[in-house]
Protein backbone atom coordinates (compact mmCIF):
# COMPACT_ATOMS: atom_id res chain seq x y z
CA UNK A 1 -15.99 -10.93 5.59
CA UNK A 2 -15.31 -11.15 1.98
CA UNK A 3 -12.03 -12.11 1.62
CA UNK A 4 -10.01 -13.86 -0.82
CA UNK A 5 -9.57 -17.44 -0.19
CA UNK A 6 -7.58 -19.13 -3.03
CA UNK A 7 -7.39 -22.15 -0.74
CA UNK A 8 -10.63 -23.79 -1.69
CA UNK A 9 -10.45 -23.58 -4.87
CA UNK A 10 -11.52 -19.41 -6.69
CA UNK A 11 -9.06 -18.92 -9.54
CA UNK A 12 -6.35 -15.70 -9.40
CA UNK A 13 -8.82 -14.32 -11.90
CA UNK A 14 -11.60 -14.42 -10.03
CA UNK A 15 -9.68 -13.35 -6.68
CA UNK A 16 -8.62 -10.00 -8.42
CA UNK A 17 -12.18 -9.90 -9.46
CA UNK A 18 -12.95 -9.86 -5.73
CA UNK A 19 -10.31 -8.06 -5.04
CA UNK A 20 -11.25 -5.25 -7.44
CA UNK A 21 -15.01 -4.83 -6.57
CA UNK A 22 -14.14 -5.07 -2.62
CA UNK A 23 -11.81 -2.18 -3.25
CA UNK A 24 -14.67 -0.52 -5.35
CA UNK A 25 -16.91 -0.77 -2.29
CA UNK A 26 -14.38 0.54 -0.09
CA UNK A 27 -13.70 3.79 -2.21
CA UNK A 28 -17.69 4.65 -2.67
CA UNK A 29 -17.80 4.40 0.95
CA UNK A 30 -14.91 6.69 1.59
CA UNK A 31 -13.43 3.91 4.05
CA UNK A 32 -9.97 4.13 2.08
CA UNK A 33 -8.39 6.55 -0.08
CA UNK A 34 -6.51 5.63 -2.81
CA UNK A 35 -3.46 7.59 -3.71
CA UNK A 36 -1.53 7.74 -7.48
CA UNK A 37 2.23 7.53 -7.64
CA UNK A 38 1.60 11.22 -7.94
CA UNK A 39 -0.24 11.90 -4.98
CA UNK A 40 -3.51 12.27 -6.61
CA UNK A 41 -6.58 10.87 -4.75
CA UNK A 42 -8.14 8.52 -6.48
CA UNK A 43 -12.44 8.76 -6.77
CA UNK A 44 -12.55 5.50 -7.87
CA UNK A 45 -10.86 1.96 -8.80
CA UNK A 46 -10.60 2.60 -12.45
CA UNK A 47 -7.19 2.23 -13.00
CA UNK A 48 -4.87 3.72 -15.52
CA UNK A 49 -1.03 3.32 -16.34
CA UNK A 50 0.59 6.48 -15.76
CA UNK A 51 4.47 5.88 -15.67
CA UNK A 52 7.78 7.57 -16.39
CA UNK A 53 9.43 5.63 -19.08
CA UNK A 54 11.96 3.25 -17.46
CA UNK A 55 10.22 3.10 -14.47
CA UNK A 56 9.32 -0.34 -13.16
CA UNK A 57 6.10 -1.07 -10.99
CA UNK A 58 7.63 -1.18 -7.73
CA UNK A 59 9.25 1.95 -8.26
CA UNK A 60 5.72 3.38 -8.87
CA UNK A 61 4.03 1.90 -6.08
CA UNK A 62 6.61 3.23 -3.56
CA UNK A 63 6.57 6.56 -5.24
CA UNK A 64 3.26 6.45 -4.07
CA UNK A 65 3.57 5.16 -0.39
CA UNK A 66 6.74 7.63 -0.17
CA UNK A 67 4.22 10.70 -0.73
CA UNK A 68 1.91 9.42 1.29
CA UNK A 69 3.96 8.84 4.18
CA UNK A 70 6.02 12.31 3.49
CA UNK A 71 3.04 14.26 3.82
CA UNK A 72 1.31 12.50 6.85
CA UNK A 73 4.58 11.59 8.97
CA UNK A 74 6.89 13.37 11.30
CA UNK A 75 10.84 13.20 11.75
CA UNK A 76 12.56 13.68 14.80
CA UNK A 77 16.08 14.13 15.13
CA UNK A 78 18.54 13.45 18.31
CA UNK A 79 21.62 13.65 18.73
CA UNK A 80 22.79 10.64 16.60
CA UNK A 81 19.49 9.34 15.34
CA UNK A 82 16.67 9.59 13.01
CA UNK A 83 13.24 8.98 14.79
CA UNK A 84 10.00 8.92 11.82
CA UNK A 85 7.05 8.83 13.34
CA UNK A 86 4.34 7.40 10.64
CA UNK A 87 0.39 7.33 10.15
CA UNK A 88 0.88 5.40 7.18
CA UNK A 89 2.11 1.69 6.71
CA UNK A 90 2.72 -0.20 3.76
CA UNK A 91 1.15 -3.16 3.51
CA UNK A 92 2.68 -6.28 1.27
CA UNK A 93 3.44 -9.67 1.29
CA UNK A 94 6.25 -9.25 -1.49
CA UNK A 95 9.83 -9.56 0.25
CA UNK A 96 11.81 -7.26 -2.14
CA UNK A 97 8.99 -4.51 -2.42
CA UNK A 98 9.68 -4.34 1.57
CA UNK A 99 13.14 -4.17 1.28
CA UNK A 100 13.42 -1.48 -1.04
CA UNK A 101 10.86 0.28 1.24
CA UNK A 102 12.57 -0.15 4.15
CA UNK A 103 15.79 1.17 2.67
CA UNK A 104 13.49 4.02 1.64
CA UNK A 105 12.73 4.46 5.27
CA UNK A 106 9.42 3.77 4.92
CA UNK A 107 7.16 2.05 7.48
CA UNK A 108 6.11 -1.41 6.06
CA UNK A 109 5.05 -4.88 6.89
CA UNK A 110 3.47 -8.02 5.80
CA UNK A 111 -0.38 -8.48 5.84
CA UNK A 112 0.19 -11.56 8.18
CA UNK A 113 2.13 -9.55 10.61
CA UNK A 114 -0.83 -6.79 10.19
CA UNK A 115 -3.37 -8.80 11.03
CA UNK A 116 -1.66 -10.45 13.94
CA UNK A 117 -0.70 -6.80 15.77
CA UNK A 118 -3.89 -5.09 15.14
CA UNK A 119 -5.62 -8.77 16.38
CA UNK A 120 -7.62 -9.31 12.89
């Protein structure tokens, strides 16, 4: 696989670099759809800021993961509970993006617990 592997020695610049044209081969395949904070799909990785003034990145990125999950989910509720039912998770290994997702009732977990349940 071509992963990212900081370990032996590839610089973060070179990573994203990775990281980047991966992504790029993902979209032209049409394995994975990229979504904007807006909902718009995304036809490829050329990225562009598009933010609400006072808005901070995470608040962006969940935006987007929010719609997402909005429009592909279903909620359930009994009696004294909420039940979501989700075809979208959030992936990310940063502690206080999950946090703020969770309180946003959003599905989410790390990448390491990813790969561990779907046996990676």
């Amino acid at each position: 696989s071509s992963g990212i592997n900081a370990e032996y020695g590839e610089t973060k610049a070179e990573a994203a670099s990775t990281a980047l044209d991966t992504l790029e081969s993902l979209i032209t395949a049409r394995s994975v759809t990229l979504l904007t904070s807006k909902g718009n799909v995304m036809e490829s990785a050329e990225f562009r800021e598009a933010r609400m003034a006072g808005e901070c990145n995470d608040d962006v990125i969940l935006a987007g993961v929010r719609h997402l999950s909005d429009n592909t989910g279903t909620k359930v509720s009994e009696k004294d509970s909420v039940h979501y039912t989700r075809s979208v998770v959030f992936l990310t290994n940063d502690g206080n993006l999950r946090v703020k997702a969770h309180a946003l009732q959003l599905a989410v977990m790390s990448i390491s617990d990813f790969v561990k349940r779907a046996n990676l």
